[in-house]
Protein backbone atom coordinates (compact mmCIF):
# COMPACT_ATOMS: atom_id res chain seq x y z
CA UNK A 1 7.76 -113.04 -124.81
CA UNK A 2 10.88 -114.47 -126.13
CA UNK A 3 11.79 -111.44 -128.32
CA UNK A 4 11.46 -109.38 -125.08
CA UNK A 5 13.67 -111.64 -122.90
CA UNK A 6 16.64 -111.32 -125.82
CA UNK A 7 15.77 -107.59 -125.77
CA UNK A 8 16.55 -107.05 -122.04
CA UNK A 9 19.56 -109.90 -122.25
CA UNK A 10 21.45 -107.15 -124.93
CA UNK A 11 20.46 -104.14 -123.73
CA UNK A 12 23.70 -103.02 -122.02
CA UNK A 13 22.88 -99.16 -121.24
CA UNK A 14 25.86 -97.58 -123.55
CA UNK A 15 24.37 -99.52 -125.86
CA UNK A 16 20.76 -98.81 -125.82
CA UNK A 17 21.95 -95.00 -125.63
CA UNK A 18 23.97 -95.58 -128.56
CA UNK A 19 20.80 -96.97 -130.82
CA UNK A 20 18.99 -93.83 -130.05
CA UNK A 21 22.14 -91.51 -131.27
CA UNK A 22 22.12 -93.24 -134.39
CA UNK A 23 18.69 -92.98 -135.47
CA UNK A 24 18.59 -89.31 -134.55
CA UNK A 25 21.72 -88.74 -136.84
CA UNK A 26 19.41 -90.68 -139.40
CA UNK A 27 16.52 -88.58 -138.99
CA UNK A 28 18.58 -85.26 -138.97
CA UNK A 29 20.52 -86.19 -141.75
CA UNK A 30 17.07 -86.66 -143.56
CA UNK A 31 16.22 -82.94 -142.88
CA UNK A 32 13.11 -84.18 -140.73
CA UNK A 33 14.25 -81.80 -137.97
CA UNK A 34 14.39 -78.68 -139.99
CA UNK A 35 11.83 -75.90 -139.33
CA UNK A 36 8.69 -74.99 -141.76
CA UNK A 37 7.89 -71.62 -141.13
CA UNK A 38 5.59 -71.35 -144.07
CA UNK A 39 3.54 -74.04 -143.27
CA UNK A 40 3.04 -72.53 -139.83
CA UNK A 41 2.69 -69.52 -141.04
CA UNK A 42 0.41 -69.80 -142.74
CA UNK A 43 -1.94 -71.70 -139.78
CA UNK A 44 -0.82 -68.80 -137.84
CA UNK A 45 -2.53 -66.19 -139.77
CA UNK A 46 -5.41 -68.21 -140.41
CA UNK A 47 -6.24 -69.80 -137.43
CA UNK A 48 -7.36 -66.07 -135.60
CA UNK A 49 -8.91 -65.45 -139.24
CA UNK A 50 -11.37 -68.27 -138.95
CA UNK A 51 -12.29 -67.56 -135.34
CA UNK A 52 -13.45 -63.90 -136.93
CA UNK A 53 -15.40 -65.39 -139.90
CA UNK A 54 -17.07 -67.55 -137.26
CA UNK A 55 -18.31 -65.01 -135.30
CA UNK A 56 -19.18 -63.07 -138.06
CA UNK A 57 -21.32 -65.95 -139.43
CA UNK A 58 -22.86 -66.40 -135.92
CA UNK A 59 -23.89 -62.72 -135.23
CA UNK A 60 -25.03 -62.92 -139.07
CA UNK A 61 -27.39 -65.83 -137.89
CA UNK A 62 -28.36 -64.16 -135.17
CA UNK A 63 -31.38 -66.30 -133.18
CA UNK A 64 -31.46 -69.33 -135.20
CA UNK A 65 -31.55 -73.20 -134.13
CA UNK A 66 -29.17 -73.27 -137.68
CA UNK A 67 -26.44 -71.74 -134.56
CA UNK A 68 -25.97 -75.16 -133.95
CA UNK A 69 -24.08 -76.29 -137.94
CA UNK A 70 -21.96 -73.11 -136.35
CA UNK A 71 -21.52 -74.76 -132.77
CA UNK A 72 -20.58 -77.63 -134.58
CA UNK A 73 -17.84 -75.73 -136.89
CA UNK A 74 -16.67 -74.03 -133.77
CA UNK A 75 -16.19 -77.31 -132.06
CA UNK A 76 -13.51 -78.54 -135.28
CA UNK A 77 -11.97 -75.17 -135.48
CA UNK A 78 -10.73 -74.90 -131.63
CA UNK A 79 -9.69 -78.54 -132.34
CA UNK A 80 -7.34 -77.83 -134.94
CA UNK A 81 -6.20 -74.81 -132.88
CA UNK A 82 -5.29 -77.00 -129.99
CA UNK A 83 -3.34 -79.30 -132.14
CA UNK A 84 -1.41 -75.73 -133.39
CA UNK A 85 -1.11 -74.80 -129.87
CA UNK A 86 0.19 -78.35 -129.30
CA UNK A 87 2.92 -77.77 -131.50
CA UNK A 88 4.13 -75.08 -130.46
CA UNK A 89 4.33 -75.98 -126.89
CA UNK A 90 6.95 -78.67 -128.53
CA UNK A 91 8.64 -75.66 -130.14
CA UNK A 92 8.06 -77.56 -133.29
CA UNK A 93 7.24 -73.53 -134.53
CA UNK A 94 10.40 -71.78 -134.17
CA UNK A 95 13.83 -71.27 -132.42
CA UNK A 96 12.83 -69.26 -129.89
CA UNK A 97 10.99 -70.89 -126.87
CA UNK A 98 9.78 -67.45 -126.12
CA UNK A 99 8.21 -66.92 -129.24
CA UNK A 100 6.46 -70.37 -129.18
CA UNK A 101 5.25 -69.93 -125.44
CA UNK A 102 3.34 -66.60 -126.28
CA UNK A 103 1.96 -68.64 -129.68
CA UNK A 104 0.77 -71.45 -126.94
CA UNK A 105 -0.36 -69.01 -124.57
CA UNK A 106 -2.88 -66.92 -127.63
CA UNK A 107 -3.97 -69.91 -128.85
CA UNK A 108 -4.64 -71.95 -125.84
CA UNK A 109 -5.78 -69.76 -123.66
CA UNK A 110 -7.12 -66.31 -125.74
CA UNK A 111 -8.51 -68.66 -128.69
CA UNK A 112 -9.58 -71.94 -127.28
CA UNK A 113 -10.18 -71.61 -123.96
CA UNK A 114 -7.57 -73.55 -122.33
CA UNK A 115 -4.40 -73.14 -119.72
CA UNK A 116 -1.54 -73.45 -121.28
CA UNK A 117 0.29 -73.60 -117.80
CA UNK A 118 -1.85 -76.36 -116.66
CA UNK A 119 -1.44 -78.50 -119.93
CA UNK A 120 2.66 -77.89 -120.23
CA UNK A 121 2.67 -79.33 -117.10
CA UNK A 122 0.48 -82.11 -117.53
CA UNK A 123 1.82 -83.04 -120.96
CA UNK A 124 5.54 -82.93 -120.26
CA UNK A 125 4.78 -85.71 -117.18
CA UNK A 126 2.91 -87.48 -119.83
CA UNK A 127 5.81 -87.33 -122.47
CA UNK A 128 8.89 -88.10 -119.98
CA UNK A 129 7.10 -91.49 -118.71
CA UNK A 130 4.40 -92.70 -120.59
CA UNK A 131 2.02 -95.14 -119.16
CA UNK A 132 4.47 -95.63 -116.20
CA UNK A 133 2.29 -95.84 -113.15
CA UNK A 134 2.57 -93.16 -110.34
CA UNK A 135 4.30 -91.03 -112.82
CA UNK A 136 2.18 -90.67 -115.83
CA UNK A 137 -0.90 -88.14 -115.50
CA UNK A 138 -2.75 -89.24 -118.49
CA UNK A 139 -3.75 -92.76 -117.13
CA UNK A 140 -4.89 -91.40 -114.08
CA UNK A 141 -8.37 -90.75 -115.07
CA UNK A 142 -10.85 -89.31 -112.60
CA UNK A 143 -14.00 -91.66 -114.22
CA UNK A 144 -12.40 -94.23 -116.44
CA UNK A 145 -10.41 -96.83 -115.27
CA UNK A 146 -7.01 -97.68 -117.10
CA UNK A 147 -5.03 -99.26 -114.73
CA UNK A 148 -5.47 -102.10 -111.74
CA UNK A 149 -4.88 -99.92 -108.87
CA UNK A 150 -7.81 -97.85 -110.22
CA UNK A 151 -9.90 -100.09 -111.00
CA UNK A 152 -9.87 -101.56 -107.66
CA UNK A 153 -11.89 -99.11 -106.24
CA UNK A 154 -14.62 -100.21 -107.84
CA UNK A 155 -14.59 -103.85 -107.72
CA UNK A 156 -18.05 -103.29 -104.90
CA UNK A 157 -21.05 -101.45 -104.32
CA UNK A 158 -23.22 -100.47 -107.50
CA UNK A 159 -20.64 -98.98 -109.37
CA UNK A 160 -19.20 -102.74 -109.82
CA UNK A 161 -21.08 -103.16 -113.41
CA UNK A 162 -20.40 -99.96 -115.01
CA UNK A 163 -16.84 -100.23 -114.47
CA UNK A 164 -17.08 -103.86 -115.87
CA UNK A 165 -18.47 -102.40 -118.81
CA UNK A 166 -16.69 -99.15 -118.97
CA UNK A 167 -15.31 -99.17 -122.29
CA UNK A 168 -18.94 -98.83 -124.14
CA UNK A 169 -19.32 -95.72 -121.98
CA UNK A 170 -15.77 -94.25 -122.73
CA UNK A 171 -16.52 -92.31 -126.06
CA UNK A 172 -19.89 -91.06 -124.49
CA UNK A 173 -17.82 -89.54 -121.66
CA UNK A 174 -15.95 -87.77 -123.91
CA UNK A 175 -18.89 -85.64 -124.83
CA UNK A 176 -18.30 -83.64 -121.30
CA UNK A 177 -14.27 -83.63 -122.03
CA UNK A 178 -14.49 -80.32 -123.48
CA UNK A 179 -15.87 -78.39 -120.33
CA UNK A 180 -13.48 -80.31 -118.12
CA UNK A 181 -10.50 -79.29 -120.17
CA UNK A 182 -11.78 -75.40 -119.45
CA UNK A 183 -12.82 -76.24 -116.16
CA UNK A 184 -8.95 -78.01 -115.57
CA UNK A 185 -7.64 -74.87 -116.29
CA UNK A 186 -9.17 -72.27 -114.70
CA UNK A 187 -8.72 -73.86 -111.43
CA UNK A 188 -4.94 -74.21 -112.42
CA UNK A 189 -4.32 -70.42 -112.80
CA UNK A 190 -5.98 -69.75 -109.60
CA UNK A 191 -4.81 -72.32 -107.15
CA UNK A 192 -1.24 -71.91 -105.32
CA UNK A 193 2.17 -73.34 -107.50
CA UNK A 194 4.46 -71.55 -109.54
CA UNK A 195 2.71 -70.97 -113.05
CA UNK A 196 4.81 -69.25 -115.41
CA UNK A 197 2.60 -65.74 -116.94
CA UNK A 198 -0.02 -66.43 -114.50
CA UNK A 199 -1.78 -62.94 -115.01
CA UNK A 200 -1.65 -63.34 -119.02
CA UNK A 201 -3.62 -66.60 -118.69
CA UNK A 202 -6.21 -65.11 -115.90
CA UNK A 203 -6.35 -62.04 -118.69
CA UNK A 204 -6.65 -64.53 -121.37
CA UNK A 205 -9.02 -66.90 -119.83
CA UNK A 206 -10.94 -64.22 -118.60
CA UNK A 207 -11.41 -62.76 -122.19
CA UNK A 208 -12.13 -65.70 -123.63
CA UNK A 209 -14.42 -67.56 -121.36
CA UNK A 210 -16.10 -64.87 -120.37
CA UNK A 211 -16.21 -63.10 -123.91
CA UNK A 212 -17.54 -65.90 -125.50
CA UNK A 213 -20.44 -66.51 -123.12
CA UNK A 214 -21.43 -63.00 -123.35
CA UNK A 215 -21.90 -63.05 -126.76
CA UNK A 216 -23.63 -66.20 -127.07
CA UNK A 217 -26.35 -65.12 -124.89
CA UNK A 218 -26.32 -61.62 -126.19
CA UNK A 219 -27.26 -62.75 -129.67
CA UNK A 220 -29.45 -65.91 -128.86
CA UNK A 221 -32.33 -66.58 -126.74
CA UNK A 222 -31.56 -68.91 -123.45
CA UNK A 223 -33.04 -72.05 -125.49
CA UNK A 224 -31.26 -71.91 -127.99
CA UNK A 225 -27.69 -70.27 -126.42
CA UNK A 226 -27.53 -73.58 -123.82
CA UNK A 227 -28.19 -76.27 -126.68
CA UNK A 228 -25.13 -74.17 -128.60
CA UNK A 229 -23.06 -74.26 -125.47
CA UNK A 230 -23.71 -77.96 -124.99
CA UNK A 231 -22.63 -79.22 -128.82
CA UNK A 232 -19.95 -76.91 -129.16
CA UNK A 233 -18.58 -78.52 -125.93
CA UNK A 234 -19.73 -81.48 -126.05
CA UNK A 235 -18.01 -81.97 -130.07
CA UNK A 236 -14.77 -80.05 -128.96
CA UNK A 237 -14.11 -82.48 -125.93
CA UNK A 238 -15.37 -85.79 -128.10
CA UNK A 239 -12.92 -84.62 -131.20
CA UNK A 240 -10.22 -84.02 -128.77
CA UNK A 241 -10.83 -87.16 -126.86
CA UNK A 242 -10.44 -89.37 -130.23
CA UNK A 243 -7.39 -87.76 -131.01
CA UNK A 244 -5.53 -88.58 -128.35
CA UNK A 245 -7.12 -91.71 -127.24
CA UNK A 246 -5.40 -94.10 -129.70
CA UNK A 247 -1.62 -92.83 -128.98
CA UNK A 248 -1.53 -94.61 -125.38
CA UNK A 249 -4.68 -96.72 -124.16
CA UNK A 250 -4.21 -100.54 -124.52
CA UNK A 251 -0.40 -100.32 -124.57
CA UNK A 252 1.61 -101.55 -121.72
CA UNK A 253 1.66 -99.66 -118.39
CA UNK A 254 4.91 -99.75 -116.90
CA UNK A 255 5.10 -100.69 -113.41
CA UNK A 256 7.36 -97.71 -111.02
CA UNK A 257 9.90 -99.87 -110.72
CA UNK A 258 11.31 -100.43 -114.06
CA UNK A 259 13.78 -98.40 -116.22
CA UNK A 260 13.72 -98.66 -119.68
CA UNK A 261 16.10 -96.73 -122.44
CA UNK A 262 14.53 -93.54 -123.93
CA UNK A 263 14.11 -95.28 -127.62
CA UNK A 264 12.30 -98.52 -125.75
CA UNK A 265 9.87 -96.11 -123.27
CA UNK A 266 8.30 -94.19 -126.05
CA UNK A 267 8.34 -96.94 -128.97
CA UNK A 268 6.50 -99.94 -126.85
CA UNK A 269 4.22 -97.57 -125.26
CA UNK A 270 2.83 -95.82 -128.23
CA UNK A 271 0.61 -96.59 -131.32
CA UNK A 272 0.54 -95.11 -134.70
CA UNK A 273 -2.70 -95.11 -136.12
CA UNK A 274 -2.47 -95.38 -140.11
CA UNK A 275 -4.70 -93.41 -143.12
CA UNK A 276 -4.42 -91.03 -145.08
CA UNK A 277 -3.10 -87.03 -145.45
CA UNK A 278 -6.60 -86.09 -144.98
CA UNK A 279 -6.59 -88.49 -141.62
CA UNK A 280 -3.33 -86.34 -140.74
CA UNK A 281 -4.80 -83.20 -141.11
CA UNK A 282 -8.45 -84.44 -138.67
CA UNK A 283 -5.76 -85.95 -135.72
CA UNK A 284 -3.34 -82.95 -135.83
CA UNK A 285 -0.23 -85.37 -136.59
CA UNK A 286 -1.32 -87.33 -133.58
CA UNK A 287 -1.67 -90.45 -135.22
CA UNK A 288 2.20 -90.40 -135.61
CA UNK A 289 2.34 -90.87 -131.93
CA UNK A 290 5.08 -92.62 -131.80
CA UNK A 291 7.42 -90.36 -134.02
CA UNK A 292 5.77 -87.36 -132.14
CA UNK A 293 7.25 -88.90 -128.37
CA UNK A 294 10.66 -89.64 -129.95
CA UNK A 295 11.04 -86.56 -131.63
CA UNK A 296 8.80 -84.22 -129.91
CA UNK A 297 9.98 -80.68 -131.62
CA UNK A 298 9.84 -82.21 -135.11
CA UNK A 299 7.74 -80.11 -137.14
CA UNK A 300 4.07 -81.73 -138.11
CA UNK A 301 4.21 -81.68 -141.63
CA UNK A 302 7.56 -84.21 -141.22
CA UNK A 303 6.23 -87.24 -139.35
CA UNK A 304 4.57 -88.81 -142.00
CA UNK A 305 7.85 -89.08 -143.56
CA UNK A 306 10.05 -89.97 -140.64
CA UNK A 307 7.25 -92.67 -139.93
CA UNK A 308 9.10 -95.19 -142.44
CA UNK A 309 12.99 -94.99 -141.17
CA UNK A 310 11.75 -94.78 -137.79
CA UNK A 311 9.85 -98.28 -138.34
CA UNK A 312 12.63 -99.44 -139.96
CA UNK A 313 15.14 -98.82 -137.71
CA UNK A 314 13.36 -100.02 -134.99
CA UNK A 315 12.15 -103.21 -136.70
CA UNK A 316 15.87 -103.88 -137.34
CA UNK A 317 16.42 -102.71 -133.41
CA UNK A 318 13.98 -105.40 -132.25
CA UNK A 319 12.27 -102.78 -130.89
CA UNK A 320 8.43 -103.60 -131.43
CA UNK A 321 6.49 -100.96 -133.07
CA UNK A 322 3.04 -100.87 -132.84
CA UNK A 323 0.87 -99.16 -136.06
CA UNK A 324 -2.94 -100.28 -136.52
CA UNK A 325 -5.87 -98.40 -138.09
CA UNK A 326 -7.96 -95.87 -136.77
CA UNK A 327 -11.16 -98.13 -135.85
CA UNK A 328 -8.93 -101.10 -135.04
CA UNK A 329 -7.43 -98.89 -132.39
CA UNK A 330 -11.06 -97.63 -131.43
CA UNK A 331 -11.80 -101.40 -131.16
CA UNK A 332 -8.54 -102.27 -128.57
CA UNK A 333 -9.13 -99.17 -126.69
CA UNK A 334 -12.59 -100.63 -125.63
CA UNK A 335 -11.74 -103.88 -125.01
CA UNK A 336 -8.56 -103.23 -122.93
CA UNK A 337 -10.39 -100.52 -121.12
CA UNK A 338 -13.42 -103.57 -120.19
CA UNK A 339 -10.78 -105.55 -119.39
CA UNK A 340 -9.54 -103.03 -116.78
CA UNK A 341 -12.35 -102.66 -115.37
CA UNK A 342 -12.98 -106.73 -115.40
CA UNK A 343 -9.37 -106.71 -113.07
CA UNK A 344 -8.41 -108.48 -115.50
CA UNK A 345 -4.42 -108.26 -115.12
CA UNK A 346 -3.25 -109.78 -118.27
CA UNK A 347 -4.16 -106.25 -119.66
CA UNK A 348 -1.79 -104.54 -117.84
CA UNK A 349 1.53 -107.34 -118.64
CA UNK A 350 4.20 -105.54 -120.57
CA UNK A 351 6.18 -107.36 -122.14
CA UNK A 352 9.92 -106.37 -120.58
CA UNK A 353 8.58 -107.40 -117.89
CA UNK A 354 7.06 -110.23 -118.08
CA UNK A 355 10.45 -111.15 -119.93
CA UNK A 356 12.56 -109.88 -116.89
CA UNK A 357 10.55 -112.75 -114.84
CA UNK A 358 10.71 -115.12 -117.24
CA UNK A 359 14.97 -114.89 -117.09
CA UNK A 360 15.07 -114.58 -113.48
CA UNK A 361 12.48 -117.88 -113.36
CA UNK A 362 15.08 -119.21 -115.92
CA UNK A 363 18.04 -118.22 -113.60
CA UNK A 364 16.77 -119.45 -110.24
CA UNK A 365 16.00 -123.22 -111.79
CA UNK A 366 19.48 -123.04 -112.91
């Protein structure tokens, strides 16, 4: 509380701006901004690769309950193509934003299945404000709970318990993620709003979707086709759900009304979850959250190296920077989203602001 309350004392807004220009100079100087077309490259070439060895494998099979090892290798694969697709909607890939929207648009939609309209959209509300309420899509969840107005929806009626005890039931939910994110999409390109390349991602989608479901049933018998379809879904949407529930859930949510600096808004309401290269490699880079929302267009292979100065630099900031491991942030995503669902409010205090009440409670007994 108290290191908040000297935080928004000295945080004059030239200054604040200021703190940010510095550490950018820092991490540029370091080189951490520089492209790595080789790496990419070289995911490039063999992400569309291993989609054709899959499918060879799977016609191979042919009508086989083995299908499902393959539904669950298809399930990791479109992950890690997401996460490529993810990166180059940052234009972490290359100069052009051309050339990395038409690498977004192949993989997303002609790979895995997804709009990349819909998600630009989504994502870039997500990055500009997150866990600010009204603002932020990503904790507006249509089952799960993560905030108080949400949650008190639910405070009657039979629904009361579950959302008491929503948290045991949010990695289980993430096992229909993967047809919502498809689903998500494909009502995107066809509903009214400007969409950038809307006819490329109905062609795409189309291709894709469609494709894929013919040949699934084409080569196995209805058994055995629907049990594929459900774990390769089910897996993609839990693997994607893990990844990205650890950057965000169980920080602070940031009421409307309150303005923070850019450095401040994407340090205190992100987590880094810690491990190894090989843990880089399963979360797509992800688990540098917080290095990712500061630096969005810095190249994945370079936040595990700007992860130090940036912790640094904020540690000497006073800016609090949050880094746990990856089951201790399994563990305080549960328990925060319980406590949601409890009404609990303590879960949603942020700090800055209970620190702004604390100095105007301060200032009125003066």
């Amino acid at each position: 509380m108290d290191d908040a309350a000297s935080i928004i004392r000295a945080r004059p807004r030239d200054r604040a701006a200021s703190s940010f220009t510095a550490l950018a100079q820092q991490v540029r100087d370091a080189g951490l901004l520089r492209r790595r077309y080789g790496y990419y490259w070289t995911k490039l070439v063999a992400a569309p690769l291993a989609v054709a060895l899959g499918l060879f494998l799977f016609v191979w099979l042919g009508d086989t309950w083995w299908q499902l090892f393959v539904a669950a290798g298809f399930a990791v694969l479109f992950t890690q193509i997401a996460f490529l697709g993810h990166d180059a909607a940052h234009r972490q890939i290359f100069v052009s934003g051309r050339w990395n929207d038409w690498v977004s648009l192949i993989l997303g939609d002609l790979l895995v299945g997804m709009s990349y309209g819909w998600w630009q959209h989504k994502h870039t509300r997500h990055h500009g404000n997150p866990n600010k309420l009204g603002v932020d899509p990503d904790i507006e969840l249509p089952v799960i709970a993560v905030t108080d107005e949400s949650a008190k929806k639910f405070q009657r009626g039979p629904l009361r318990w579950l959302r008491a005890h929503q948290g045991w039931f949010f990695f289980p939910i993430l096992l229909l993620e993967g047809v919502s994110l498809h689903a998500s999409g494909v009502r995107r390109v066809f509903t009214r709003g400007h969409l950038d390349r809307r006819w490329v991602e109905i062609v795409f989608l189309a291709v894709r979707i469609g494709g894929y479901l013919v040949v699934v049933f084409l080569v196995l018998s209805p058994g055995i086709a629907f049990t594929f379809l459900v774990v390769q879904l089910g897996l993609f949407g839990f693997y994607m759900g893990v990844s990205f529930a650890p950057n965000h859930k169980g920080m602070p949510v940031v009421p409307r009304d309150l303005r923070l600096d850019f450095l401040r808004r994407q340090v205190m309401m992100s987590r880094n979850v810690r491990g190894s290269r090989l843990l880089d490699t399963a979360m797509g880079g992800l688990n540098y959250q917080i290095e990712h929302h500061l630096f969005p267009s810095m190249p994945r292979p370079h936040l595990r190296r700007a992860a130090p100065i940036i912790e640094d630099y904020c540690r000497a900031q006073g800016v609090p920077y949050t880094r746990v491991s990856l089951f201790r942030s399994y563990a305080i995503v549960v328990a925060y989203i319980n406590r949601v669902g409890l009404g609990d409010r303590d879960a949603f205090a942020c700090p800055l602001v209970e620190a702004r009440a604390s100095i105007g409670s301060t200032a009125h007994v003066a």
